[in-house]
C-alpha atoms as a PDB file:
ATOM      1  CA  UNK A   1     145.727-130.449  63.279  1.00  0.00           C
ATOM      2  CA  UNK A   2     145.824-127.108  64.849  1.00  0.00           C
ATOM      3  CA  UNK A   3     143.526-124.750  63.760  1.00  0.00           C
ATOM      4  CA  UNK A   4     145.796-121.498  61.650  1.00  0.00           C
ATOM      5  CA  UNK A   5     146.091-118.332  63.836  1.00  0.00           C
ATOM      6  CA  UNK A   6     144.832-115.137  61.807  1.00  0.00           C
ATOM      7  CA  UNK A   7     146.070-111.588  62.193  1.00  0.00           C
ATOM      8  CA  UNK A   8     144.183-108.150  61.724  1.00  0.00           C
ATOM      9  CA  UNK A   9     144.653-104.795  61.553  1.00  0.00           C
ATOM     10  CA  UNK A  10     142.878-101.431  61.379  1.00  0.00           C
ATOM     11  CA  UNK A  11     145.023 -97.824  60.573  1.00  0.00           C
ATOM     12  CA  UNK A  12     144.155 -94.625  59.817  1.00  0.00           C
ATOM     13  CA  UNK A  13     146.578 -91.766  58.336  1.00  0.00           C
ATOM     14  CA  UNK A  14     146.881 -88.350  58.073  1.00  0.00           C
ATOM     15  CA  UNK A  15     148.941 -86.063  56.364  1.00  0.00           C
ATOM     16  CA  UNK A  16     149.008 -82.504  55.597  1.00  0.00           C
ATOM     17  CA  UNK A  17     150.831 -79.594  53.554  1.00  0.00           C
ATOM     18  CA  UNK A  18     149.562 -76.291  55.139  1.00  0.00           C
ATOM     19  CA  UNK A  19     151.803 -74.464  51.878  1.00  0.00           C
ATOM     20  CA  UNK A  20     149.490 -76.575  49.376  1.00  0.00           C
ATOM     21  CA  UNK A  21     147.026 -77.113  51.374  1.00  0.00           C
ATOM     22  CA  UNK A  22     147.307 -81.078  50.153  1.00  0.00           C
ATOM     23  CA  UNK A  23     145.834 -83.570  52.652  1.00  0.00           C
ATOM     24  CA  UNK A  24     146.625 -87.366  52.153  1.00  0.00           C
ATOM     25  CA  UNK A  25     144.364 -89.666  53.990  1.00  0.00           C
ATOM     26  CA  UNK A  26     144.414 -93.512  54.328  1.00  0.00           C
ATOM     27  CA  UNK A  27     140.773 -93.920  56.365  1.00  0.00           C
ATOM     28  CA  UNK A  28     141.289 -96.946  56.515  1.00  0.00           C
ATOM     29  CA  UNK A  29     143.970 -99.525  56.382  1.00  0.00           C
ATOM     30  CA  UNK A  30     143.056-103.131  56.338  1.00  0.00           C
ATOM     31  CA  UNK A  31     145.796-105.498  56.824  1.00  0.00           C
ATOM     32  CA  UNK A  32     144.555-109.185  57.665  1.00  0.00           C
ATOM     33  CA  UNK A  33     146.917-112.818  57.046  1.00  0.00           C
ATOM     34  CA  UNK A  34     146.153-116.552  58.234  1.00  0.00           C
ATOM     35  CA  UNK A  35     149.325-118.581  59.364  1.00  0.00           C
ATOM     36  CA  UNK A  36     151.159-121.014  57.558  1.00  0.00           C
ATOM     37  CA  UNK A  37     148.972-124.149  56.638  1.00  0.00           C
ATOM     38  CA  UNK A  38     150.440-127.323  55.263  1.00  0.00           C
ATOM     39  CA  UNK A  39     147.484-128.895  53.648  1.00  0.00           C
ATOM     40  CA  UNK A  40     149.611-132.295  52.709  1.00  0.00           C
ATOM     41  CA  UNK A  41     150.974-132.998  56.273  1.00  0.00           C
ATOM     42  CA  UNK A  42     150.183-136.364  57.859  1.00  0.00           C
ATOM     43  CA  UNK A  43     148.328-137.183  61.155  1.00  0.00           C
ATOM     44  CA  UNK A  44     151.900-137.778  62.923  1.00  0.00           C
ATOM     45  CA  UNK A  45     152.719-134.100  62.183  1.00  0.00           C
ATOM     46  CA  UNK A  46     156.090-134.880  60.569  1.00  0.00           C
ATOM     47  CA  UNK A  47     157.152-132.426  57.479  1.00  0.00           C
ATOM     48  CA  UNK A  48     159.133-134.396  55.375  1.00  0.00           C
ATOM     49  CA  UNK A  49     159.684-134.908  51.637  1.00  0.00           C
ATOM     50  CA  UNK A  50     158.042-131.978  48.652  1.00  0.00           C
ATOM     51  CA  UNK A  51     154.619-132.851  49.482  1.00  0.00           C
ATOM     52  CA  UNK A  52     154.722-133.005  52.615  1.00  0.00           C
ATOM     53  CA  UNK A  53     156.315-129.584  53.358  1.00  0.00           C
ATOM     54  CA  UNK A  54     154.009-127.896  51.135  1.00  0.00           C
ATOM     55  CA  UNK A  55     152.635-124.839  53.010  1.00  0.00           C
ATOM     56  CA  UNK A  56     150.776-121.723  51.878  1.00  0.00           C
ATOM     57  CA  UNK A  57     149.550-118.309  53.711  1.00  0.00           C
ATOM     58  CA  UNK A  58     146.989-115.971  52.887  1.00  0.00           C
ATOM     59  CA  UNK A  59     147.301-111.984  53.123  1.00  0.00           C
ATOM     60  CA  UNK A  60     145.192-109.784  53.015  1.00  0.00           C
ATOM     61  CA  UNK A  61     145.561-106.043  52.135  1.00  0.00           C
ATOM     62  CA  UNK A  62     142.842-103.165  51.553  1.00  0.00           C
ATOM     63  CA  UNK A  63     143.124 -99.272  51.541  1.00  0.00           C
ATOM     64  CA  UNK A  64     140.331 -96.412  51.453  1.00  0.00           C
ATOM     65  CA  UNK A  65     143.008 -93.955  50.034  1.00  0.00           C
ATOM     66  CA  UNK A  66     142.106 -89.777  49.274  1.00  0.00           C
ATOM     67  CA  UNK A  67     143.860 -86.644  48.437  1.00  0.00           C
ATOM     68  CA  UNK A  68     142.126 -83.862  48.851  1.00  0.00           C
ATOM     69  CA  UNK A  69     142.477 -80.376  49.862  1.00  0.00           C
ATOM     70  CA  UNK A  70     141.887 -77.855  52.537  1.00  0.00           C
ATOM     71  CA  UNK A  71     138.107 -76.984  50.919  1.00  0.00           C
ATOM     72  CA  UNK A  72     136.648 -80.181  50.315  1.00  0.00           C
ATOM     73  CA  UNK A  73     138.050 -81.878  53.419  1.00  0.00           C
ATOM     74  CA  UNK A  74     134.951 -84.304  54.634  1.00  0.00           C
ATOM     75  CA  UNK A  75     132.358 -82.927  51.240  1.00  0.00           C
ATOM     76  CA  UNK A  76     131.023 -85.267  49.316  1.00  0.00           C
ATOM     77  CA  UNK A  77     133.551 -84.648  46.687  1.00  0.00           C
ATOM     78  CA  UNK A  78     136.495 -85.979  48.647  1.00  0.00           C
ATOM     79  CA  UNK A  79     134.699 -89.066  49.400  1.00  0.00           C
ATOM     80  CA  UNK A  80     133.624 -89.651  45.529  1.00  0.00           C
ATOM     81  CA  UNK A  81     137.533 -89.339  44.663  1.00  0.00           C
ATOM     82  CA  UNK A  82     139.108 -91.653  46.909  1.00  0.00           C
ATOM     83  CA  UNK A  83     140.803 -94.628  45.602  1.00  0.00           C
ATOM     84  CA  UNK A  84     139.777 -98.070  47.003  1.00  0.00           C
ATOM     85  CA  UNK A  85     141.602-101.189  46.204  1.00  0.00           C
ATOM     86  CA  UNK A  86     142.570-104.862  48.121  1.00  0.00           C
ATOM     87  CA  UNK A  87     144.718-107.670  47.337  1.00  0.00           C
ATOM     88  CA  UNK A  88     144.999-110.845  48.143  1.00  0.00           C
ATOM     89  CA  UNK A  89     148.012-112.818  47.818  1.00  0.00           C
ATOM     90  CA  UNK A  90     148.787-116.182  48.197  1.00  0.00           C
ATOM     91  CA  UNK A  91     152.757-117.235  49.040  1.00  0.00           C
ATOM     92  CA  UNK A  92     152.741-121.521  48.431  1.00  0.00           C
ATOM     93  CA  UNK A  93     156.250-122.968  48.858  1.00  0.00           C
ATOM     94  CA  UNK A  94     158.211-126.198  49.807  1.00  0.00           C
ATOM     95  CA  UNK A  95     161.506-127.420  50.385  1.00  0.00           C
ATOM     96  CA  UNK A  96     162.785-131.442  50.151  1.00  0.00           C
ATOM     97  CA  UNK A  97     166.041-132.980  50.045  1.00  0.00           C
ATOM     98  CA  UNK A  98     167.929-133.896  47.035  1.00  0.00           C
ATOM     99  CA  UNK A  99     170.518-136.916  46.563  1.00  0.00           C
ATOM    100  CA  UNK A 100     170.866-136.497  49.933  1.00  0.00           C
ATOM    101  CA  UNK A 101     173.287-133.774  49.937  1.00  0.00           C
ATOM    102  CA  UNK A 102     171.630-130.887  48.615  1.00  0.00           C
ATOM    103  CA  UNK A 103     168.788-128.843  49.592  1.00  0.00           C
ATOM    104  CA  UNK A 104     166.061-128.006  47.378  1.00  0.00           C
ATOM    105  CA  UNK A 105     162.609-125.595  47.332  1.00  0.00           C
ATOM    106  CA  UNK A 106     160.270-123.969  45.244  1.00  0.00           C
ATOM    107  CA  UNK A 107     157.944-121.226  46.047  1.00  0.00           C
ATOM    108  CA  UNK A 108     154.898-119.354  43.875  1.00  0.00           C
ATOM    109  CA  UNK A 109     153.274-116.239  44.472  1.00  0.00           C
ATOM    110  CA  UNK A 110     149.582-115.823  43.312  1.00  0.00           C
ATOM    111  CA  UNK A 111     148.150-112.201  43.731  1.00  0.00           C
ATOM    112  CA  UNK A 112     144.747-110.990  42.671  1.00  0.00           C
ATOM    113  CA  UNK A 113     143.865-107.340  43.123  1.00  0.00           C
ATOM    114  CA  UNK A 114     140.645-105.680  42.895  1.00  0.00           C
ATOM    115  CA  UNK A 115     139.766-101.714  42.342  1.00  0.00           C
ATOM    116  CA  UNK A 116     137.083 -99.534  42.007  1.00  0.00           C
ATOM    117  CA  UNK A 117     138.266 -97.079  39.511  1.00  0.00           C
ATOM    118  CA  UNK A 118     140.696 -97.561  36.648  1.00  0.00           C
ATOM    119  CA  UNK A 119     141.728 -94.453  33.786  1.00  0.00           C
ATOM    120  CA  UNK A 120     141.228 -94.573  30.309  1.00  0.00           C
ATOM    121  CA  UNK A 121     143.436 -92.391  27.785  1.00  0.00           C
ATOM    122  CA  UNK A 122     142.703 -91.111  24.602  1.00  0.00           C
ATOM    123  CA  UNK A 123     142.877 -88.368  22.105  1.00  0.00           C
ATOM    124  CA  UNK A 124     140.903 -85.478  22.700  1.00  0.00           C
ATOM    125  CA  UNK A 125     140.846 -83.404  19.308  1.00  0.00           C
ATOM    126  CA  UNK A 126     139.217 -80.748  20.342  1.00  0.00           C
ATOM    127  CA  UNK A 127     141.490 -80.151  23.542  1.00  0.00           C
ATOM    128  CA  UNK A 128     144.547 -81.256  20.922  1.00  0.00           C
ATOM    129  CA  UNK A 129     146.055 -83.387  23.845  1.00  0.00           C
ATOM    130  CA  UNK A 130     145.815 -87.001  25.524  1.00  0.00           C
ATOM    131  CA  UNK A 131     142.704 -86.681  28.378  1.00  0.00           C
ATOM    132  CA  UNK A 132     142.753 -89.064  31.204  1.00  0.00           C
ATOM    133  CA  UNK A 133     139.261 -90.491  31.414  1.00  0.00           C
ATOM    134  CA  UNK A 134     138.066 -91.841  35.422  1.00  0.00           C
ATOM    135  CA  UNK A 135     136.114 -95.055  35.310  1.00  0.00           C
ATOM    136  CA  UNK A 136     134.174 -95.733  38.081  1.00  0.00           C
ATOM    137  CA  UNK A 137     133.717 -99.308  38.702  1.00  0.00           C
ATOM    138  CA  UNK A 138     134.920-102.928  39.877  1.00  0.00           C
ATOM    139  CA  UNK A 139     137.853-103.802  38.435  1.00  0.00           C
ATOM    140  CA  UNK A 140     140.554-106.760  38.797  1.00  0.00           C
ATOM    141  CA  UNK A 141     143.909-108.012  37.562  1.00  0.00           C
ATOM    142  CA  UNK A 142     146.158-111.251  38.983  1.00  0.00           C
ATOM    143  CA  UNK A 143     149.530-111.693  38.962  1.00  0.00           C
ATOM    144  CA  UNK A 144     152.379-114.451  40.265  1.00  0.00           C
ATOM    145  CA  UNK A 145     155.379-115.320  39.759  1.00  0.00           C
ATOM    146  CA  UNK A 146     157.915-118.554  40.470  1.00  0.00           C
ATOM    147  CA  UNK A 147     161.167-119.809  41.970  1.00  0.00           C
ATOM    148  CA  UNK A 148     163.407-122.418  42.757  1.00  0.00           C
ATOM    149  CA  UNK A 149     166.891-122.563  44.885  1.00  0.00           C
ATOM    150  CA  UNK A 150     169.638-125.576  45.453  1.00  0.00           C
ATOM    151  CA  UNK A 151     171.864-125.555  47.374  1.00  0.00           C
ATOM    152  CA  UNK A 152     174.511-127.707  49.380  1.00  0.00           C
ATOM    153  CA  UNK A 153     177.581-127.648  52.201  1.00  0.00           C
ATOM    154  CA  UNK A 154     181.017-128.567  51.688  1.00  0.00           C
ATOM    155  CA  UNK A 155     183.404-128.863  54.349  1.00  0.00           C
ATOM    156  CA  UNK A 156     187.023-129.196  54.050  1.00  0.00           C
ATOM    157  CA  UNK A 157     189.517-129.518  56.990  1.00  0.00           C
ATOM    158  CA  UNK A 158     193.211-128.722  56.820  1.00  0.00           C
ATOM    159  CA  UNK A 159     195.602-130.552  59.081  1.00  0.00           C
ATOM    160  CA  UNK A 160     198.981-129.771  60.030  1.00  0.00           C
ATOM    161  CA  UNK A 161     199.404-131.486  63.318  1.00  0.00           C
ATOM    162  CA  UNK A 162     198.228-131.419  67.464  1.00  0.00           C
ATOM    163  CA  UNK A 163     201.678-129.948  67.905  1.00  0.00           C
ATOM    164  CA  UNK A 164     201.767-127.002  65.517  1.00  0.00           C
ATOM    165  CA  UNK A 165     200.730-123.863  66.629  1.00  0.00           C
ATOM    166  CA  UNK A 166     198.120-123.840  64.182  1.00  0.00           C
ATOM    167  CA  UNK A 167     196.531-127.307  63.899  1.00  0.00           C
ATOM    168  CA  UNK A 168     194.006-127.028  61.521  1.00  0.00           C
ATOM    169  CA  UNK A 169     192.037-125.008  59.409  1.00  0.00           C
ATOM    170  CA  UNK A 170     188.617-125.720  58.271  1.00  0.00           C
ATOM    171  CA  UNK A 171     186.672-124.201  55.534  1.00  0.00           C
ATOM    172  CA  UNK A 172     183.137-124.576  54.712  1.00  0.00           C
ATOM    173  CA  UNK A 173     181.500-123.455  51.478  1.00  0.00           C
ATOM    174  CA  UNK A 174     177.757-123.120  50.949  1.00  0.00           C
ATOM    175  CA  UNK A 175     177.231-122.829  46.716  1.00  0.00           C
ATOM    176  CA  UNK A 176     173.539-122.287  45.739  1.00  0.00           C
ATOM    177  CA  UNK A 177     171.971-121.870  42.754  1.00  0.00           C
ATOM    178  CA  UNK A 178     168.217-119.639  42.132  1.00  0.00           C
ATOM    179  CA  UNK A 179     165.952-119.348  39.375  1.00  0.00           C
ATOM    180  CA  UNK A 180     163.384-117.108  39.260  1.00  0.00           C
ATOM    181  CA  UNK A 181     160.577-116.202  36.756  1.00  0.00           C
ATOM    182  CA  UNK A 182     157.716-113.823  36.870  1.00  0.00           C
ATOM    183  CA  UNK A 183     155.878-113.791  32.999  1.00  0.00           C
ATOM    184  CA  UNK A 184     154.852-110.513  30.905  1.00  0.00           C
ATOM    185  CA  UNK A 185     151.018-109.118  32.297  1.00  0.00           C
ATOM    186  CA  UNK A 186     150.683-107.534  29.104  1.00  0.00           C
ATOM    187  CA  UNK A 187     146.976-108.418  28.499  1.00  0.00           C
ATOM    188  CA  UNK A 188     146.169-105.558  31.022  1.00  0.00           C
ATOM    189  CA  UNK A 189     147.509-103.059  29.004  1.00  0.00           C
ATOM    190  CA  UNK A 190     146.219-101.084  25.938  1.00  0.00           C
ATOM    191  CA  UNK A 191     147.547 -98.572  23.547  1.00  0.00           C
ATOM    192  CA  UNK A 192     146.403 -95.099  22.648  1.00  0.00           C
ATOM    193  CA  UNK A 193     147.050 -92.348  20.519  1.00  0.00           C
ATOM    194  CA  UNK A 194     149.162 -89.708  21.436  1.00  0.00           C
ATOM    195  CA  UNK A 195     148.673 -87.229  18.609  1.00  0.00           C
ATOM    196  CA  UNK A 196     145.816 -86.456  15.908  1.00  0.00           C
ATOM    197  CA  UNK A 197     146.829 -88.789  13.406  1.00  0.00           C
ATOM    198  CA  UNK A 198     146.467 -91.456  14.994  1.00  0.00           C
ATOM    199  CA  UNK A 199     149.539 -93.257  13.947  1.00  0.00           C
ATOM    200  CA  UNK A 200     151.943 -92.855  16.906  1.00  0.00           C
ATOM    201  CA  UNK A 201     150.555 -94.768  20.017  1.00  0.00           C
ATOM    202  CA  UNK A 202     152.251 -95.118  23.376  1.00  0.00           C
ATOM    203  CA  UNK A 203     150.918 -98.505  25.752  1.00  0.00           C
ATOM    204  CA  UNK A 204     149.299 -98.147  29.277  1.00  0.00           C
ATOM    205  CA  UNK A 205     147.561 -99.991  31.812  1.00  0.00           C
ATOM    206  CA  UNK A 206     143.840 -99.003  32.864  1.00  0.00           C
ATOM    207  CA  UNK A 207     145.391 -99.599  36.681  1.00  0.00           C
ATOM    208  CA  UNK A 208     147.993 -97.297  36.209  1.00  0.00           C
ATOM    209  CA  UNK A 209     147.529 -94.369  39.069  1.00  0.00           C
ATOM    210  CA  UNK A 210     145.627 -97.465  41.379  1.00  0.00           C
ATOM    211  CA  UNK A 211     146.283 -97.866  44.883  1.00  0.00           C
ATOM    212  CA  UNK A 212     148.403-100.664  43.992  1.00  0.00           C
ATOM    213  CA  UNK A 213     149.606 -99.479  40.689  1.00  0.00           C
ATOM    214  CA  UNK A 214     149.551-102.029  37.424  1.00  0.00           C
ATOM    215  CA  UNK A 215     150.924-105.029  36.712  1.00  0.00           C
ATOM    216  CA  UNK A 216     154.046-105.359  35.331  1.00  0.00           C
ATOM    217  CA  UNK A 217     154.630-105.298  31.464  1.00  0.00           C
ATOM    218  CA  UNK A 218     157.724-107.070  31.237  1.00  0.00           C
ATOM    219  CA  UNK A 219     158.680-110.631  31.911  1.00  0.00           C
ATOM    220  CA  UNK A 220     161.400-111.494  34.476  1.00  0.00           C
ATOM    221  CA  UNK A 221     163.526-114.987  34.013  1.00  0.00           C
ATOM    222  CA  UNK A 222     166.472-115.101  35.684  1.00  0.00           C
ATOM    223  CA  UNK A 223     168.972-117.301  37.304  1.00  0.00           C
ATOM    224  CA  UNK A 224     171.594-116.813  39.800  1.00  0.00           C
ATOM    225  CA  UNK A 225     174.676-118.030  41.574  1.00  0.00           C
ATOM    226  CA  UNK A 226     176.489-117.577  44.498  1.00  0.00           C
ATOM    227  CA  UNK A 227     179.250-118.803  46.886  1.00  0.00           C
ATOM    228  CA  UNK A 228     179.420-118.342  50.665  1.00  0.00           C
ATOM    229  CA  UNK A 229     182.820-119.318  52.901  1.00  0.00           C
ATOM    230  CA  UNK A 230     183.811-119.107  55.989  1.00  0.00           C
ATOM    231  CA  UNK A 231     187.926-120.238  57.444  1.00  0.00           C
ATOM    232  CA  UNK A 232     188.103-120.936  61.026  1.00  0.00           C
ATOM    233  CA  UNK A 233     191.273-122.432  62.499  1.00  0.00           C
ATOM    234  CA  UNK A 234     192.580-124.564  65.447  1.00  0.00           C
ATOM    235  CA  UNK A 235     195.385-122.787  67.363  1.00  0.00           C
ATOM    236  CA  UNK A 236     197.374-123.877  70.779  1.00  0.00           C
ATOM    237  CA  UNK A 237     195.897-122.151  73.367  1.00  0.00           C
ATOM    238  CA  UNK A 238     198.481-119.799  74.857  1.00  0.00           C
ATOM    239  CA  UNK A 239     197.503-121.107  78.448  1.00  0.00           C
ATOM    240  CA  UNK A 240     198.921-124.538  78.785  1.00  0.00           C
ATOM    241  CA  UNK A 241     197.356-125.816  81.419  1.00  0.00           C
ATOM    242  CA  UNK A 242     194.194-126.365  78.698  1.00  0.00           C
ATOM    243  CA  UNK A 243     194.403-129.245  76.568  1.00  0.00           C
ATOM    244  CA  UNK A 244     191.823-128.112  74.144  1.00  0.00           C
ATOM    245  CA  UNK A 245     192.359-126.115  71.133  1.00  0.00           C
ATOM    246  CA  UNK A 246     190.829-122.645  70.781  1.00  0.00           C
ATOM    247  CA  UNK A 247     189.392-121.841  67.617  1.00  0.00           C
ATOM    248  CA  UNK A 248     189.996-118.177  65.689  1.00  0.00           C
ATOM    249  CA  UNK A 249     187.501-117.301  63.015  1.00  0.00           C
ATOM    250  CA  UNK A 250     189.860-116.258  60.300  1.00  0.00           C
ATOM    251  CA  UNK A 251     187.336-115.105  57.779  1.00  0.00           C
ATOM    252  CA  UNK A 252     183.410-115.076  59.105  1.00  0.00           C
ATOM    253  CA  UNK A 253     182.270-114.399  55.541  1.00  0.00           C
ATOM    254  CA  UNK A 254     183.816-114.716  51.594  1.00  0.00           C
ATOM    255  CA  UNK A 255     181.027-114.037  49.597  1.00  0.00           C
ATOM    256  CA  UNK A 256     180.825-114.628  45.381  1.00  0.00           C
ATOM    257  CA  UNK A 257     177.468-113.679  43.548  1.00  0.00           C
ATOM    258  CA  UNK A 258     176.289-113.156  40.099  1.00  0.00           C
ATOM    259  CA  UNK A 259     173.648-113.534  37.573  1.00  0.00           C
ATOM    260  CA  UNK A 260     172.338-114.303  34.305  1.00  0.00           C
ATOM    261  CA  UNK A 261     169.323-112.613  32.626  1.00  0.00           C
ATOM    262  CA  UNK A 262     167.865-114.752  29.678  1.00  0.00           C
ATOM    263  CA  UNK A 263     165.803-111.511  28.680  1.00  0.00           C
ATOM    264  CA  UNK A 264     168.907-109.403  28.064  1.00  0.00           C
ATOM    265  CA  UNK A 265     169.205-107.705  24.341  1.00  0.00           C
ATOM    266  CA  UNK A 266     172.958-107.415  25.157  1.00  0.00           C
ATOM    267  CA  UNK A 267     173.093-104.192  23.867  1.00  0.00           C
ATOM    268  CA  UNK A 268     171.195-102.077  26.442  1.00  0.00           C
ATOM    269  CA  UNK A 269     170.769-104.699  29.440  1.00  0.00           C
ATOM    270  CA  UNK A 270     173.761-106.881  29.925  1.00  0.00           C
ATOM    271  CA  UNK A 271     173.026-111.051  30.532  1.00  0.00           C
ATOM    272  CA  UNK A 272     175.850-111.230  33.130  1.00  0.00           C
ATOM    273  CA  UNK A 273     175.733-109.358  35.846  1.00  0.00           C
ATOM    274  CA  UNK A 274     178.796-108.235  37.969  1.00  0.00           C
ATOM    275  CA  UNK A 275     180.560-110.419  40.070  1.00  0.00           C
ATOM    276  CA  UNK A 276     179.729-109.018  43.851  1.00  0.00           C
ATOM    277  CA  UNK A 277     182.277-110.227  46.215  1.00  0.00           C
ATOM    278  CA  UNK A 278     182.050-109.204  50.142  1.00  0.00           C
ATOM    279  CA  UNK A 279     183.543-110.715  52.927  1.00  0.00           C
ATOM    280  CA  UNK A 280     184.662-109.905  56.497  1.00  0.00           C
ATOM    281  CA  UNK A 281     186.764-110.971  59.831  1.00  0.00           C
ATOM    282  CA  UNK A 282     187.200-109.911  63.010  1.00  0.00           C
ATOM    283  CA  UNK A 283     190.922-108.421  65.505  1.00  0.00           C
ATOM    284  CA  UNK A 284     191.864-108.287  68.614  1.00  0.00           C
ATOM    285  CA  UNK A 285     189.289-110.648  70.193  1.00  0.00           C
ATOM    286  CA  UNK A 286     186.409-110.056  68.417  1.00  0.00           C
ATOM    287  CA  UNK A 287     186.522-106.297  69.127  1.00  0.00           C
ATOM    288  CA  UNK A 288     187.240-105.041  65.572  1.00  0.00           C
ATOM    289  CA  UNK A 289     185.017-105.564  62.549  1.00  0.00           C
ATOM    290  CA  UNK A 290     186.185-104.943  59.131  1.00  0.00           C
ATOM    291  CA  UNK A 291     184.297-105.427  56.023  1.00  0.00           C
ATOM    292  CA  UNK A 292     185.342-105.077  52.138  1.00  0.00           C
ATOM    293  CA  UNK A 293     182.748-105.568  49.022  1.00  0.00           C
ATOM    294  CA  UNK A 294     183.776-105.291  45.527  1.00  0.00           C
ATOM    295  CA  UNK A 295     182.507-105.846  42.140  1.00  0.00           C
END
C-alpha cells in the first residue's frame, strides 16, 4: 500500500476599517488534511463490497484569530485577546452494492474542536444586567453526524420502428433515497438567569463567540427523496446517405425532490417539504439552453 499524501497550509489576513479604526487579523491560518485511506482494502488493491470500500480522511484546521484596534495594534493586549481554536474532523464513508441493482453508502462525520477561551453568563446584580464572563483556558467539544443514500437506474426504451422518423425514445430514471441524522449537543450548553429573580433563564453554550462557534442544540433526522430523468430519442438522419440514427436529447434533466422531517411540530416547521421540480433541454443544435424550476 501506498503511503497517504498530506496537504498543508500557512495564511495570514488582514483587514482594516480606517472609519472604526477595527483591524481583523487571522496570524495564522493552519489548514493541514491526509488523503483518503482505506484501512480494510486487500493486498490485490481491489475496492469491493462495504468493508472493503471503507475509507476515511483526516483534516485539520487551526486559527490565531484577533480584533483589535488602531491603539493596541501589536501591545500585549491584542495578543492576550485573540481567539485560538483547531478542529479536527474525521469524514469515514463507504459505498457497496445492493441486490445487485441498487447502489448503496453510508458516511459519518466525527469532529472534535479545541479552544482556549470560552464565556460564561450570569447575573450581575449590582450592574442589574447579564455580564459576559472570559475564561481563559483549554477547552473542547465533539460533534458528528450520519447518513445513508440508495439509489438505482431504470431504463426504458420506446420503439416505434427503423422506418419512422422518430424510432425510439429512451428514458432513464435515477430514484434515490437519503437519510440523514446529526443528534442534539445539548450537554454543552447551560442556562442562566436573565433577570434578578432568578426565575426566567435563557440557554447558552460556553463556545458561543469561539472561532468555530458552538455546537448545535438541536437534533437533525431527516430523510429525503428524489427523481432524476432524462428523454433522448432516435430520429432519421436528414442526410441519407448515413445509415445510423442521430440521437436528439429531448429533455437533459426532469428533476422531482422532497423531504420529510421526523422533528417537525407541524405547527411551526412543516414534516413535508415542497416538491422542487427543475428540468431543462436544449434548440437549435445545442445552441439554446432553457431551464424551468418550480415548487
Amino acid at each position: 500500500n501506498t503511503i497517504p499524501q498530506a496537504r498543508l497550509s500557512l495564511t495570514a489576513t488582514h483587514s482594516q476599517n480606517t472609519q472604526t479604526e477595527q483591524i481583523n487579523m487571522t496570524l495564522p491560518t493552519l489548514q493541514a488534511s491526509v488523503d483518503r485511506v482505506y484501512p480494510f482494502v486487500g493486498k490485490d488493491g481491489v475496492k469491493k463490497g462495504f468493508i472493503k470500500n471503507i475509507n476515511l480522511q483526516y483534516n485539520l484546521s487551526g486559527k490565531n484569530e484577533i480584533v483589535t484596534t488602531d491603539s493596541l495594534f501589536f501591545k500585549p493586549q491584542m495578543f492576550r485577546d485573540a481567539k485560538i481554536g483547531m478542529q479536527h474532523s474525521i469524514p469515514l464513508s463507504t459505498n457497496f452494492k445492493l441486490f445487485k441493482y441498487f447502489s448503496a453508502g453510508a458516511s459519518t462525520n466525527y469532529q472534535e474542536t479545541w479552544v482556549t477561551k470560552t464565556i460564561d453568563k450570569s447575573y450581575d446584580t449590582s450592574q442589574s444586567k447579564v455580564v459576559d464572563k472570559t475564561v481563559n483556558g483549554f477547552d473542547s467539544f465533539r460533534t458528528y453526524n450520519f447518513s445513508t443514500n440508495l439509489g438505482t437506474t431504470i431504463y426504458g426504451t420506446f420503439n416505434f420502428g427503423a422506418d419512422k422518423k422518430i424510432q425510439s425514445i429512451r428514458h432513464v430514471m435515477r430514484p434515490s433515497i437519503t437519510y440523514a441524522y446529526t443528534p442534539s449537543f445539548e450537554k454543552y450548553y447551560d442556562s442562566y438567569a436573565v433577570d434578578a429573580s432568578g426565575l426566567i433563564t435563557t440557554q447558552y453554550s460556553r463556545f458561543d463567540n469561539g472561532v468555530y462557534g458552538a455546537p448545535s442544540k438541536d437534533n437533525s433526522n431527516i430523510v429525503g427523496f428524489s427523481l432524476s430523468n432524462t428523454f433522448e430519442a432516435k430520429v432519421r438522419d436528414k442526410d441519407s446517405t448515413k445509415t445510423e440514427a442521430k440521437k436528439i436529447m429531448l429533455l437533459n434533466n426532469l428533476n422531482f425532490s422532497t423531504s420529510y422531517n421526523f422533528n417537525a411540530d407541524g405547527k411551526q416547521v412543516l414534516a413535508w417539504q415542497p416538491v422542487l421540480v427543475s428540468g431543462g433541454t436544449q434548440f437549435f443544435d445545442n445552441k439554446m439552453n432553457v431551464n424551468l424550476t418550480t415548487t
